[in-house]
C-alpha atoms as a PDB file:
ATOM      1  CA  UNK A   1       4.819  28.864  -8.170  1.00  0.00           C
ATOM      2  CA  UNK A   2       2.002  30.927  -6.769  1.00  0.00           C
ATOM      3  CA  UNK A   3       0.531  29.610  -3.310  1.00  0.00           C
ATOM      4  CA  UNK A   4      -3.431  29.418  -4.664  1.00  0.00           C
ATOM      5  CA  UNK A   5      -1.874  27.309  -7.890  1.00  0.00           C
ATOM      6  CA  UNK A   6       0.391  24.950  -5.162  1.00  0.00           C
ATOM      7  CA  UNK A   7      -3.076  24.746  -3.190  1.00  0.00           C
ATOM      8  CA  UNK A   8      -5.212  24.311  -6.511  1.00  0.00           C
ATOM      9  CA  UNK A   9      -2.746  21.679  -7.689  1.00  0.00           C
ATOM     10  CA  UNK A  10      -2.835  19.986  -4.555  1.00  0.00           C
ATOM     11  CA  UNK A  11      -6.580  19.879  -4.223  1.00  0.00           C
ATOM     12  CA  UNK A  12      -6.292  18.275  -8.104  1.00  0.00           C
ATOM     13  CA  UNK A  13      -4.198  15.343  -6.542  1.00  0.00           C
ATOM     14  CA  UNK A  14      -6.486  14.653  -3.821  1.00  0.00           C
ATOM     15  CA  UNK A  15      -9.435  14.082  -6.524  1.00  0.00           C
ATOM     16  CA  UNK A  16      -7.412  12.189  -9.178  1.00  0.00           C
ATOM     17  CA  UNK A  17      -5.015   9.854  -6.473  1.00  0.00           C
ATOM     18  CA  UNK A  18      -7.870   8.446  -3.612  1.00  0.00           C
ATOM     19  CA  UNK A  19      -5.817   7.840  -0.491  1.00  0.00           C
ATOM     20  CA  UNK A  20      -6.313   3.938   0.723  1.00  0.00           C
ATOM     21  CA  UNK A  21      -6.337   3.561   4.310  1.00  0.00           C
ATOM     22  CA  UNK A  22      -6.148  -0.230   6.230  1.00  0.00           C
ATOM     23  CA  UNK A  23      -9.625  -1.436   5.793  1.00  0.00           C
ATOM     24  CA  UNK A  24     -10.651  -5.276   6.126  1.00  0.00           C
ATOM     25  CA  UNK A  25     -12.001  -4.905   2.917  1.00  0.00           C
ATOM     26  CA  UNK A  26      -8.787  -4.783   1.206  1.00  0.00           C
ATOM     27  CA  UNK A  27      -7.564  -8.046  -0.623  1.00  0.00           C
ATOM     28  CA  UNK A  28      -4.724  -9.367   1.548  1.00  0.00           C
ATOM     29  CA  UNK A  29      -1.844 -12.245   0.073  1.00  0.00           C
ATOM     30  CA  UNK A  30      -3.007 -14.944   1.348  1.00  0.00           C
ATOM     31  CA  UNK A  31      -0.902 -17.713   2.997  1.00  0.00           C
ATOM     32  CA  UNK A  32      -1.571 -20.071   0.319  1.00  0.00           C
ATOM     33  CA  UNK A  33      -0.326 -17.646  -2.327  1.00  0.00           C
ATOM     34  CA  UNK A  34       2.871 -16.638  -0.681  1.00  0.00           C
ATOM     35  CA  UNK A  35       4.004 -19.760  -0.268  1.00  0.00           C
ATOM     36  CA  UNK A  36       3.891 -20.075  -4.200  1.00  0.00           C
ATOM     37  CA  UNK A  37       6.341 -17.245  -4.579  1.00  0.00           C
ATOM     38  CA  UNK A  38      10.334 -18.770  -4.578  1.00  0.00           C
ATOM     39  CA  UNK A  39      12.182 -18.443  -1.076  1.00  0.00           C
ATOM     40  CA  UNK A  40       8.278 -18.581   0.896  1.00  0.00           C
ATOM     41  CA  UNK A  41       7.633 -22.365   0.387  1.00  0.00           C
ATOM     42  CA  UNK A  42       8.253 -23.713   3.832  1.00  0.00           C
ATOM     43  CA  UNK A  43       7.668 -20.467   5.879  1.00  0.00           C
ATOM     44  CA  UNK A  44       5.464 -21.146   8.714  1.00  0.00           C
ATOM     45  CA  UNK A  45       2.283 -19.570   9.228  1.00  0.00           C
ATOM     46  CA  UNK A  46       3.036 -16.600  11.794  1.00  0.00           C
ATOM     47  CA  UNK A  47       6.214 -15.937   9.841  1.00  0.00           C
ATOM     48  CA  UNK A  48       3.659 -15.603   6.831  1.00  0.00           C
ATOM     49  CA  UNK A  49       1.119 -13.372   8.484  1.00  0.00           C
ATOM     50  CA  UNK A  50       3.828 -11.244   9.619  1.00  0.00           C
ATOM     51  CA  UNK A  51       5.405 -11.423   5.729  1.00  0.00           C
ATOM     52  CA  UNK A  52       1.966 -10.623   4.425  1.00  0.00           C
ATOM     53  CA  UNK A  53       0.678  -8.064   6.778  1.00  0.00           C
ATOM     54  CA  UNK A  54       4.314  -6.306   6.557  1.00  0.00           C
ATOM     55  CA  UNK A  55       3.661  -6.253   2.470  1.00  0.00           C
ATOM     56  CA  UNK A  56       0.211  -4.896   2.854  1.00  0.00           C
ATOM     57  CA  UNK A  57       1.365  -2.153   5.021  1.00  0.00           C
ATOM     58  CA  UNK A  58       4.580  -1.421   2.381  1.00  0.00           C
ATOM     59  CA  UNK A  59       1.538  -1.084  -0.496  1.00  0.00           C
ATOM     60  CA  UNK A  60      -0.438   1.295   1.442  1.00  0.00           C
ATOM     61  CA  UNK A  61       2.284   3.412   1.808  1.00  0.00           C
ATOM     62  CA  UNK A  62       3.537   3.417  -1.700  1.00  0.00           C
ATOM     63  CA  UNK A  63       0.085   3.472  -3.227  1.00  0.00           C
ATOM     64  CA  UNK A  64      -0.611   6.775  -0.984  1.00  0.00           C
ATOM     65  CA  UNK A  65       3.220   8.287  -1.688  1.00  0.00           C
ATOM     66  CA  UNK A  66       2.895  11.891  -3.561  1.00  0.00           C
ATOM     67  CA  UNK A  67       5.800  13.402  -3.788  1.00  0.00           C
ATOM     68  CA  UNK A  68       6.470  17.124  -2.615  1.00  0.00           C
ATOM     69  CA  UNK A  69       6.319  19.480  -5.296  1.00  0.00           C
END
């Protein structure tokens, strides 16, 4: 592959997939709503925040993965 059609390509993934950066904005789990999954029932609340802010963080990162072409 030519290095303008890498670059044009590229540029075409930047306008199609928005990258999603850590904004307050962003719907979170809430505590309530983890604890309604099975295994997260009698977690206590840091353990939760830390559970929820750690899965937050995981979807970022997979929502924003492009693999190199």
């Amino acid at each position: 592959m030519k290095s303008n059609e890498k670059n044009d390509k590229s540029k075409l993934q930047k306008s199609v997939y928005p990258k999603v950066e850590i904004s307050e904005n962003n719907c979170k789990l809430t505590l309530d709503e983890l604890r309604k999954c099975e295994g997260f029932a009698d977690v206590s609340d840091l353990e939760g925040e830390e559970i929820i802010e750690s899965l937050y963080k995981l979807s970022l990162i997979a929502y924003n993965y492009r693999p190199i072409e």
